[in-house]
Structures are given as structure tokens and as C-alpha cells.
N, C-alpha and C. Protein backbone atom coordinates (compact mmCIF):
# COMPACT_ATOMS: atom_id res chain seq x y z
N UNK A 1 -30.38 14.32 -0.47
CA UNK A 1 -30.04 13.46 0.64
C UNK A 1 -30.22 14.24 1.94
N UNK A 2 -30.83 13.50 3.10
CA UNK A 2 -30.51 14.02 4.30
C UNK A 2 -30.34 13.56 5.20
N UNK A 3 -29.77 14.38 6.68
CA UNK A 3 -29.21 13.62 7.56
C UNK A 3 -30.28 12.00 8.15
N UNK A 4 -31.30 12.17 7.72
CA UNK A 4 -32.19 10.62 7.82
C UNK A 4 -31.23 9.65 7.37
N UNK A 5 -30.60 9.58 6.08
CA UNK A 5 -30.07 8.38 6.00
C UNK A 5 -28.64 8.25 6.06
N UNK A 6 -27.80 9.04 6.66
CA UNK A 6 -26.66 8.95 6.96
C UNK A 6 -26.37 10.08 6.40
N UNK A 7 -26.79 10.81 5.56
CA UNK A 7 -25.69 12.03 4.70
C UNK A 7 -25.14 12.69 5.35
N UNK A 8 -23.77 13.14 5.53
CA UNK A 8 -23.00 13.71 6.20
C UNK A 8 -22.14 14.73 5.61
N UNK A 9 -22.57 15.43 5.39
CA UNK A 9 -21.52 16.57 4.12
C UNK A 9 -20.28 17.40 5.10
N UNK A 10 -19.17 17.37 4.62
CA UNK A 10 -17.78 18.00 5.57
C UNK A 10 -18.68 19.90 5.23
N UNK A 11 -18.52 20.44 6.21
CA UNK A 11 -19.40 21.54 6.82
C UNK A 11 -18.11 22.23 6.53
N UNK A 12 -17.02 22.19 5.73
CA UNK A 12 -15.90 23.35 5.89
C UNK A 12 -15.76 23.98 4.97
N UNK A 13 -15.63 25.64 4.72
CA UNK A 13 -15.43 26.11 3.70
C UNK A 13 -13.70 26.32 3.31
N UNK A 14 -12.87 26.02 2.93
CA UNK A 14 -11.65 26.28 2.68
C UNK A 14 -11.28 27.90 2.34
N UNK A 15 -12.58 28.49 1.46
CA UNK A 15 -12.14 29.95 1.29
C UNK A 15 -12.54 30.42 2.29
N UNK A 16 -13.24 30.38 3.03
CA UNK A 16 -13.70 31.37 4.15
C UNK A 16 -13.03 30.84 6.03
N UNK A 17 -12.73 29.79 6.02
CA UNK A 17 -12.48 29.32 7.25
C UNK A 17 -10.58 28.70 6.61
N UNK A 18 -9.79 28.84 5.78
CA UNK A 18 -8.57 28.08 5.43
C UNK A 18 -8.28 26.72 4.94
N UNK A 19 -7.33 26.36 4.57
CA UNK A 19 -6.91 24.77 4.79
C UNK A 19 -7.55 23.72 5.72
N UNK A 20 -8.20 23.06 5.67
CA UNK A 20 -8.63 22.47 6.54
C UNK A 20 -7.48 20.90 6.94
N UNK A 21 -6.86 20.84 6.14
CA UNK A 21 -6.22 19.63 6.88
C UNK A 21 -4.61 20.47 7.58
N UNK A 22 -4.32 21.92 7.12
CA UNK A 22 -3.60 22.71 8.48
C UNK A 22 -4.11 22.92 9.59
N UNK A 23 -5.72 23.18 9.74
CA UNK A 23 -6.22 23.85 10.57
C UNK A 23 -7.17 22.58 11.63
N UNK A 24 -7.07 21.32 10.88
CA UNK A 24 -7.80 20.14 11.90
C UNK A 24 -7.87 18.93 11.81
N UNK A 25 -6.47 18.59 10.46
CA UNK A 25 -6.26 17.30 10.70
C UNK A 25 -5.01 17.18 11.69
N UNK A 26 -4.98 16.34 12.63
CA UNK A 26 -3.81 16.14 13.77
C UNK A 26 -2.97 15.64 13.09
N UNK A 27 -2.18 16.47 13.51
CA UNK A 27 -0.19 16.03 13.20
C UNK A 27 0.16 14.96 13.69
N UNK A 28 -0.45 13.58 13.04
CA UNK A 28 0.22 12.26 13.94
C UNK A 28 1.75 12.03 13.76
N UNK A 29 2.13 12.72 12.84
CA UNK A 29 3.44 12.78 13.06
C UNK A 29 4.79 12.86 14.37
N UNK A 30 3.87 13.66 14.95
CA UNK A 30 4.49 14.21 16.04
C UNK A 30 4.06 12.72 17.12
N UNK A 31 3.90 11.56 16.90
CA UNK A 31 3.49 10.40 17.88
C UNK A 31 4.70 9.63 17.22
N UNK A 32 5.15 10.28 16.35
CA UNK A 32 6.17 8.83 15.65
C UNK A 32 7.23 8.32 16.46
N UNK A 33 7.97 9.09 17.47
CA UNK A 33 8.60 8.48 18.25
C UNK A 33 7.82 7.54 19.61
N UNK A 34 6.71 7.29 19.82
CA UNK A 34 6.02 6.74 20.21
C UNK A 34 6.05 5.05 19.92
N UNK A 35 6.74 4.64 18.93
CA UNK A 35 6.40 3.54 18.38
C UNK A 35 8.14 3.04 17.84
N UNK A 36 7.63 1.33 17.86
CA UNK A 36 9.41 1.34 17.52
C UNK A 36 8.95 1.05 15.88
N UNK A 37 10.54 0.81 15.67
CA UNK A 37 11.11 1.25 13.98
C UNK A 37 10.59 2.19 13.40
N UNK A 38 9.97 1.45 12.30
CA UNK A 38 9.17 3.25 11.57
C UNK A 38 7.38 2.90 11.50
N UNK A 39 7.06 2.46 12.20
CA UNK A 39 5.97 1.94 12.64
C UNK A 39 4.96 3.91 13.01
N UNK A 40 3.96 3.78 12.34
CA UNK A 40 3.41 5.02 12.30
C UNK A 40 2.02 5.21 12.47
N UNK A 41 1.27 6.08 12.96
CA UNK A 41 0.05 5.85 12.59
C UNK A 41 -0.78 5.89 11.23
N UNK A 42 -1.49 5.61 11.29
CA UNK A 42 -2.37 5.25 9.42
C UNK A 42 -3.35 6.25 9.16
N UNK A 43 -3.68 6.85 8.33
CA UNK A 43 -4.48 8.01 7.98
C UNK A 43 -5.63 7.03 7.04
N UNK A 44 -6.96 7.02 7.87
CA UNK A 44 -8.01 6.15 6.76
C UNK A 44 -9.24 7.17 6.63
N UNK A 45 -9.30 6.68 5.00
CA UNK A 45 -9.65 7.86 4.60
C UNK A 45 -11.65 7.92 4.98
N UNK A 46 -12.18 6.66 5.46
CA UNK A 46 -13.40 6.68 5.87
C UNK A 46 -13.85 5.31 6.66
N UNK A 47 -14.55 5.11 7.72
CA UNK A 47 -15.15 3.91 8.48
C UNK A 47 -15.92 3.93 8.75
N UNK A 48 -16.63 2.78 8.21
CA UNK A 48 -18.16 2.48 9.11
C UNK A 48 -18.48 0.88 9.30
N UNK A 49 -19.23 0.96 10.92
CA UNK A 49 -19.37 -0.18 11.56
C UNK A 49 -20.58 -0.28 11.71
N UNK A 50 -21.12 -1.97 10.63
CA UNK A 50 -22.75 -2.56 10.99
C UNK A 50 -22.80 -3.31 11.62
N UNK A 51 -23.16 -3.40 12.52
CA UNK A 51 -23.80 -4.72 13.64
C UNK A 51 -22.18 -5.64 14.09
N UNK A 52 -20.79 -4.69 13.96
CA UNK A 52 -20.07 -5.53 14.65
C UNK A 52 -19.08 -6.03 13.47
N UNK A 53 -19.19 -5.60 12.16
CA UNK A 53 -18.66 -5.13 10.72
C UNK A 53 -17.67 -4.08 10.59
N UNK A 54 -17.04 -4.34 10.07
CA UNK A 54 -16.32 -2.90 9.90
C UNK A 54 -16.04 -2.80 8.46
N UNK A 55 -16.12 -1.92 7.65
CA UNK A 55 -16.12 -1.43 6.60
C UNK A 55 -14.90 0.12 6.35
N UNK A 56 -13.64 -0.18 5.47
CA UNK A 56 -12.69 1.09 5.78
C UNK A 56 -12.99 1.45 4.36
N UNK A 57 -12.36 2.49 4.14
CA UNK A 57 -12.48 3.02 2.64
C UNK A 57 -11.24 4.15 2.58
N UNK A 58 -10.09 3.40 1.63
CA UNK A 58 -9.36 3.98 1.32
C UNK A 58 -8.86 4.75 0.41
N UNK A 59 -8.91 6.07 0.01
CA UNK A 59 -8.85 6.88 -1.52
C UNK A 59 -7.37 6.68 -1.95
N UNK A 60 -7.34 6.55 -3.00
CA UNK A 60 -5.56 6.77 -3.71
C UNK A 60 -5.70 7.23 -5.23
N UNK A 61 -4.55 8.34 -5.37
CA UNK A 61 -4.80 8.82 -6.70
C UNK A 61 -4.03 7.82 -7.30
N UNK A 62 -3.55 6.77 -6.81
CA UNK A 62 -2.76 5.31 -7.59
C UNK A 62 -3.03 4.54 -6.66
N UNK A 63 -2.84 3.43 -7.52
CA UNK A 63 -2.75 2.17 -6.36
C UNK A 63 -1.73 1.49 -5.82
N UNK A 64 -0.87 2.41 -6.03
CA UNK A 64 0.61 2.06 -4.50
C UNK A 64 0.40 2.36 -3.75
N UNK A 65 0.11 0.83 -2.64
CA UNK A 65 0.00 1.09 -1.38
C UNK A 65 1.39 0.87 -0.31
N UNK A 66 1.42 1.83 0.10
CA UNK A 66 3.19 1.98 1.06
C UNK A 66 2.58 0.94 2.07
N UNK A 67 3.95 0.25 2.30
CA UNK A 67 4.47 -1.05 2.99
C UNK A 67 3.41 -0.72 4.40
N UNK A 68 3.66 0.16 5.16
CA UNK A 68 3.08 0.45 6.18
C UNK A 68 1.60 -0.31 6.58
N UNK A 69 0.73 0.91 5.17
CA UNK A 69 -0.79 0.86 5.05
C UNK A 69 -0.97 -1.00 4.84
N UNK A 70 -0.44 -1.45 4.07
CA UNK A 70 -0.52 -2.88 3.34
C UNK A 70 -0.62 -3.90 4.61
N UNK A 71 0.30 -3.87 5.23
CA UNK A 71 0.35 -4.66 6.47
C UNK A 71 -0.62 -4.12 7.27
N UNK A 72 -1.09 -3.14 7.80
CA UNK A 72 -1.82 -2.97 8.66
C UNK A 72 -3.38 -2.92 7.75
N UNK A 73 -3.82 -3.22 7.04
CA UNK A 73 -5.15 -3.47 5.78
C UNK A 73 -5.09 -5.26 6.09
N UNK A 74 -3.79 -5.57 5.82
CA UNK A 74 -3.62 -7.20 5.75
C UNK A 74 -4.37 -7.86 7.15
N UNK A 75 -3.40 -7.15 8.03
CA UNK A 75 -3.85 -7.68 9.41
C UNK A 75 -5.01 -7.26 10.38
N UNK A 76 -5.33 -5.96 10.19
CA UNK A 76 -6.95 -5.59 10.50
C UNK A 76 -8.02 -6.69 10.04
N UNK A 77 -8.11 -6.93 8.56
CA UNK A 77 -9.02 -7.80 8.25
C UNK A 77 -8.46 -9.23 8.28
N UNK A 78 -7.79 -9.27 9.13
CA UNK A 78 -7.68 -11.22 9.57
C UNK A 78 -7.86 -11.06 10.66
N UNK A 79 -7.53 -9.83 11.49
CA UNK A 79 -7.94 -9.88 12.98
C UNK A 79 -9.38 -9.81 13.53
N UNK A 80 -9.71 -8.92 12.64
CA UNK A 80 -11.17 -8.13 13.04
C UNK A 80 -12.26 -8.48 12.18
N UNK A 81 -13.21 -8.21 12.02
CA UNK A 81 -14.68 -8.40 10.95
C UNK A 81 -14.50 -7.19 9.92
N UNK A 82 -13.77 -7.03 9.51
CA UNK A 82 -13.57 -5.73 8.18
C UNK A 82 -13.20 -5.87 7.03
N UNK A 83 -13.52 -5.27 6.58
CA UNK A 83 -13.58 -5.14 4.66
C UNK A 83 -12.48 -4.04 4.46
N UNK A 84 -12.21 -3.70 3.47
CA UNK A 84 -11.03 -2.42 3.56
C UNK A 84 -11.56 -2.39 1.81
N UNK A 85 -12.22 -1.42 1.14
CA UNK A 85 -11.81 -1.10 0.08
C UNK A 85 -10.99 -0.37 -0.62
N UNK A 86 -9.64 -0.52 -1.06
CA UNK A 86 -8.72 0.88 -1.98
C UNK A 86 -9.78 0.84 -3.44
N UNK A 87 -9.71 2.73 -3.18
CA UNK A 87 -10.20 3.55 -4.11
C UNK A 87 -8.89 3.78 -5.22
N UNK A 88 -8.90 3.85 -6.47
CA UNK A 88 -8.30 4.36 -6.89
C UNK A 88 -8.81 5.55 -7.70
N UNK A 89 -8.87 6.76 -7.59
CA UNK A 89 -9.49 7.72 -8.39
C UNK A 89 -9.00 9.26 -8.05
N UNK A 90 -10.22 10.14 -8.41
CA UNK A 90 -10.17 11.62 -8.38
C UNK A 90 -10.91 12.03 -7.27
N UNK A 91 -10.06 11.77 -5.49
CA UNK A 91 -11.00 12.33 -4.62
C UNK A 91 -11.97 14.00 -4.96
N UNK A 92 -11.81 15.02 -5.28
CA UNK A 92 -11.89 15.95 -5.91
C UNK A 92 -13.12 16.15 -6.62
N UNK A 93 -13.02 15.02 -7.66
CA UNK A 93 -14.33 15.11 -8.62
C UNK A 93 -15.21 13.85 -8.36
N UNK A 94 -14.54 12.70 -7.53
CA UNK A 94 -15.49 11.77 -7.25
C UNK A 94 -15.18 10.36 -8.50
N UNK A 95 -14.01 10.63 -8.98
CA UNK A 95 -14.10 9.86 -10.18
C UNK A 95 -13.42 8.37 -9.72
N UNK A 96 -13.85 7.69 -10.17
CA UNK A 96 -13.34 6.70 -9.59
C UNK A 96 -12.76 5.62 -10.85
N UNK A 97 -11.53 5.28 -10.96
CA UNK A 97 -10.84 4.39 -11.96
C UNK A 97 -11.11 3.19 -11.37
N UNK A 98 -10.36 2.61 -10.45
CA UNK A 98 -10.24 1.18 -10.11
C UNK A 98 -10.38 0.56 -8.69
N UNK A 99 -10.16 -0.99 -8.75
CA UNK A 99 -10.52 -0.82 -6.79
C UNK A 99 -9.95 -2.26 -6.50
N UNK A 100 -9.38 -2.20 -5.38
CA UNK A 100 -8.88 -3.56 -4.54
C UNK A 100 -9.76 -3.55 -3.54
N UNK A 101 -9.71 -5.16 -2.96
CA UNK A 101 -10.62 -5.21 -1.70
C UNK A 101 -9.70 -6.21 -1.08
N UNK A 102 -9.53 -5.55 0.41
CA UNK A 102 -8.92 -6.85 1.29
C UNK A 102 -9.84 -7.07 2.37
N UNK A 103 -9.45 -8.44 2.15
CA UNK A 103 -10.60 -9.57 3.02
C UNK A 103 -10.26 -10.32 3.75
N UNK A 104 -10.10 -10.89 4.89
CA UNK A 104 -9.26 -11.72 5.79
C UNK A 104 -7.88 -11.81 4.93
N UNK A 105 -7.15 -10.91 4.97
CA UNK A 105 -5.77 -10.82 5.12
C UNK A 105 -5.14 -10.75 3.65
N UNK A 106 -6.10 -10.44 3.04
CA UNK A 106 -5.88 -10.87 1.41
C UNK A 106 -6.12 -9.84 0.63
N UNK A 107 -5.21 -9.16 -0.22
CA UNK A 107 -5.53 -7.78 -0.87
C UNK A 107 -5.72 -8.67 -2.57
N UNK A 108 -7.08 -8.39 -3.07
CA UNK A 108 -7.77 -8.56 -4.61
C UNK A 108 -7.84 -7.58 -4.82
N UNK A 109 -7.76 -8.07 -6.41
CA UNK A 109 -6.93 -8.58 -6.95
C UNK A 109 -4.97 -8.07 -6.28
N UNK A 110 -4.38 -9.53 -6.43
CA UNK A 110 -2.81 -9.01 -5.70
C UNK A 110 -2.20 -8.10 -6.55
N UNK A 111 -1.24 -7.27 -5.33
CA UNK A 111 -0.32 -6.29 -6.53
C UNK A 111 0.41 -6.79 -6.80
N UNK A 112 0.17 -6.15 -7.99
CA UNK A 112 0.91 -6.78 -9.39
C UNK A 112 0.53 -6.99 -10.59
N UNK A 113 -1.05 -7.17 -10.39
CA UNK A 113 -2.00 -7.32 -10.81
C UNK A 113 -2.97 -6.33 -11.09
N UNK A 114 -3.49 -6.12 -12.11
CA UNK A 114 -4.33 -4.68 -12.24
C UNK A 114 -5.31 -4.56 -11.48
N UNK A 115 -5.72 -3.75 -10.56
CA UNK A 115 -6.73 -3.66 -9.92
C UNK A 115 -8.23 -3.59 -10.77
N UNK A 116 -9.37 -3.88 -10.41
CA UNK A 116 -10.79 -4.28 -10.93
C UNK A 116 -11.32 -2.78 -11.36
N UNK A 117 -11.51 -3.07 -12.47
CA UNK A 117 -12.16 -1.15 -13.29
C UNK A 117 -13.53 -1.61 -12.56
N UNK A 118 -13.80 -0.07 -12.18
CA UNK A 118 -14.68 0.13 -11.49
C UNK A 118 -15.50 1.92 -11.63
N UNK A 119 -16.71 2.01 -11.37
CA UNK A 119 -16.97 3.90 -11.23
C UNK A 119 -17.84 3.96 -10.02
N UNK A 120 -18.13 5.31 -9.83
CA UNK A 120 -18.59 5.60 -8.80
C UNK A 120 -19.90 4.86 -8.31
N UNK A 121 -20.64 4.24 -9.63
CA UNK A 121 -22.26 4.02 -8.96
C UNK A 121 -21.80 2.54 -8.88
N UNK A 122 -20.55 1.72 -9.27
CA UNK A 122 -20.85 0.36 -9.10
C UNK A 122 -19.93 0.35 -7.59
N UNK A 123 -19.16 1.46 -6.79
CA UNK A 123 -18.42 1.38 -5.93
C UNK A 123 -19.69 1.47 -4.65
N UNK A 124 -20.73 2.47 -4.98
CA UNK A 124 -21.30 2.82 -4.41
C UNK A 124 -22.65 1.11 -4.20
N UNK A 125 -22.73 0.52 -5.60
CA UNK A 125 -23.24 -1.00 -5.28
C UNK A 125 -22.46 -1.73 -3.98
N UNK A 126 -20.89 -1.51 -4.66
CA UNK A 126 -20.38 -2.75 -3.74
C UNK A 126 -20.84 -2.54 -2.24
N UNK A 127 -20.67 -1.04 -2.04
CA UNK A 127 -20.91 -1.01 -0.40
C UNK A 127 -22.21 -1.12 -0.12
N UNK A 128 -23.08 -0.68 -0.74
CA UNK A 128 -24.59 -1.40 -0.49
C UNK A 128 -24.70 -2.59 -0.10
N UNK A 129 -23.98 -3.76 -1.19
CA UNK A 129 -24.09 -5.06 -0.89
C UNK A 129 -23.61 -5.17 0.18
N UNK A 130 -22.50 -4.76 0.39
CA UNK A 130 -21.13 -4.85 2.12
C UNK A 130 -22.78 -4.91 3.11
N UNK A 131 -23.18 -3.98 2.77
CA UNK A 131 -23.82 -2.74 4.17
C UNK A 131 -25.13 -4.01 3.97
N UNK A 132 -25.66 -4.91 2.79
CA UNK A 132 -26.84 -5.61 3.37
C UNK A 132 -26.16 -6.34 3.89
N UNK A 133 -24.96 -7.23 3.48
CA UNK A 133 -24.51 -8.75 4.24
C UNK A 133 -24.06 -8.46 5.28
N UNK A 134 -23.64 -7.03 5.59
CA UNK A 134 -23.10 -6.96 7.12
C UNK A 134 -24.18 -6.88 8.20
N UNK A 135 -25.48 -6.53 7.79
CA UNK A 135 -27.21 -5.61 8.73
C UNK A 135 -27.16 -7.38 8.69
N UNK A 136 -27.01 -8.66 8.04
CA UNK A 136 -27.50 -10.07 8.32
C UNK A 136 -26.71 -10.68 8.74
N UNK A 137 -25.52 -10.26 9.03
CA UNK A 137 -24.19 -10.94 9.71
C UNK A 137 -23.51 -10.53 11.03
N UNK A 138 -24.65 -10.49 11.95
CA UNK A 138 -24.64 -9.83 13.69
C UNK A 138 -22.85 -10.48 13.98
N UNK A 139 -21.98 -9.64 14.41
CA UNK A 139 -20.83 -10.33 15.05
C UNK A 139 -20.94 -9.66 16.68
N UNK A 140 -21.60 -8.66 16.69
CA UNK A 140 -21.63 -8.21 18.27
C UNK A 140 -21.93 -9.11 18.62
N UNK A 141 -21.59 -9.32 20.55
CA UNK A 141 -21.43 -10.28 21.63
C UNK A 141 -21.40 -9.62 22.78
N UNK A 142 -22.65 -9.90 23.34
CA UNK A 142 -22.47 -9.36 24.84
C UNK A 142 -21.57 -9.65 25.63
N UNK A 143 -21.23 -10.81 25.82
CA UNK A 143 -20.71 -11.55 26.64
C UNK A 143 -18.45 -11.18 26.47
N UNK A 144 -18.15 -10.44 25.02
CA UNK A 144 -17.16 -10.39 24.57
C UNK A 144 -16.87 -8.78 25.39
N UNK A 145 -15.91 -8.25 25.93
CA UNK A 145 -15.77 -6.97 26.62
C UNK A 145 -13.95 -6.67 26.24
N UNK A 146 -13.75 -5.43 26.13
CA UNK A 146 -12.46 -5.42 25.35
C UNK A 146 -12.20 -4.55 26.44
N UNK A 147 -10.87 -4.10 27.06
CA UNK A 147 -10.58 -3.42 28.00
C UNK A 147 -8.95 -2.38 27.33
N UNK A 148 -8.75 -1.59 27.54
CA UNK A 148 -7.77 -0.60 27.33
C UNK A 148 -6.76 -1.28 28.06
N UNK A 149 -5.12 -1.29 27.41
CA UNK A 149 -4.14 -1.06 28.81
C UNK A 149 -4.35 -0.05 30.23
């Protein structure tokens, strides 16, 4: 693979440069009083946006998803144009057991329910398919302009 088609390999060595999520993932922790109740920021584990698409990808070595993540997966994809897939597997070795998908506001299969057996090359289909229907499903808008507080 190369950087031509997106490949992006994490450039960090852990033995030679340390821990990398001590040394450069941000302590959002430290924002928690920022926000009321226990309202927190969300740690996602990958994103990508086609033509105005959004596509998240979430790893879990289970598929309990804390109250937090659930609501904010629920309401991203009813608000926005996004897909959210939960991984369930072996970030590590790449292994992949099972998978939910939420879709306008709807986590499939529901918990409670066993999530869809799945492995790495049919996870790696689904987002193919995501990634053609999203390159034929333009949601950008010129005319739409989003502004910061």
C-alpha cells in the first residue's frame, strides 16, 4: 500500500520514542469541568469524510457501549450524514469478532441483541460499499455555511 491511496501507517515506535497515548493523546479529561453533568468528551477511534459523508469507526474489545458514547453515536447520525461502525475485536492483531452499525439514530442490530459476526475482509467490504454510496451521494452545499460561536 501507499500513500496514493490513502495508506496512512501511525509513524510511532513505542520502544524507541515511549507510550504513545502518555506522550500525545490529550488529556480530555482535564475539559470535564467544562461541560454540565457528566457530559464528556468522546474518544473516536477513526473518521472519514466523502463528499459531505461521514463515516466513524469505533474499536471495542466488547460491545458495551457506555451511556455517554451511545447517545452521542445515536444523535450524530440523525443529525449529520454519518455512519458510525462499532468494531468488536482485537485492535492489536486486527481481529475482528463482531459489528453494530448506527444509522440515523439507530444502533443494529439493538443491544441486547447479538451483534452481526463479522472479520476483517468483510469489515473492510462494508466500508468499501459505505465509501462507493457515499463518492454517489454528494451532501456538500455551497450555499450551506456553518459558523463557530
Amino acid at each position: 500500500m501507499s500513500s496514493d491511496n490513502g495508506f496512512n501507517p501511525m509513524r510511532w515506535d513505542c520502544a524507541k520514542q515511549g507510550c504513545f497515548n502518555r506522550k500525545k493523546r490529550p488529556k480530555i479529561e482535564l475539559f470535564a469541568d467544562c461541560f454540565p453533568r457528566r457530559i464528556a468528551f468522546s474518544d473516536v477511534d477513526g473518521i472519514v469524510e466523502v463528499k459531505g459523508n461521514f463515516l466513524a469507526l469505533e474499536w471495542k474489545e466488547h460491545q458495551r457501549l457506555p451511556k455517554g458514547q451511545k447517545i452521542l453515536f445515536e444523535r450524530f447520525t440523525s443529525l449529520c450524514p454519518a455512519t458510525v461502525i462499532i468494531v468488536e475485536g482485537n485492535a492489536e492483531t486486527m481481529t475482528v469478532d463482531t459489528i453494530r452499525v448506527v444509522w440515523d439514530g439507530v444502533i443494529s442490530p439493538p443491544e441486547g441483541e447479538p451483534a452481526e459476526p463479522c472479520d476483517l475482509q468483510q469489515l473492510k467490504e462494508l466500508i468499501a460499499a459505505w465509501a462507493t454510496w457515499a463518492n454517489d451521494h454528494i451532501i456538500l452545499r455551497a450555499d450551506r455555511k456553518y459558523h463557530a460561536p
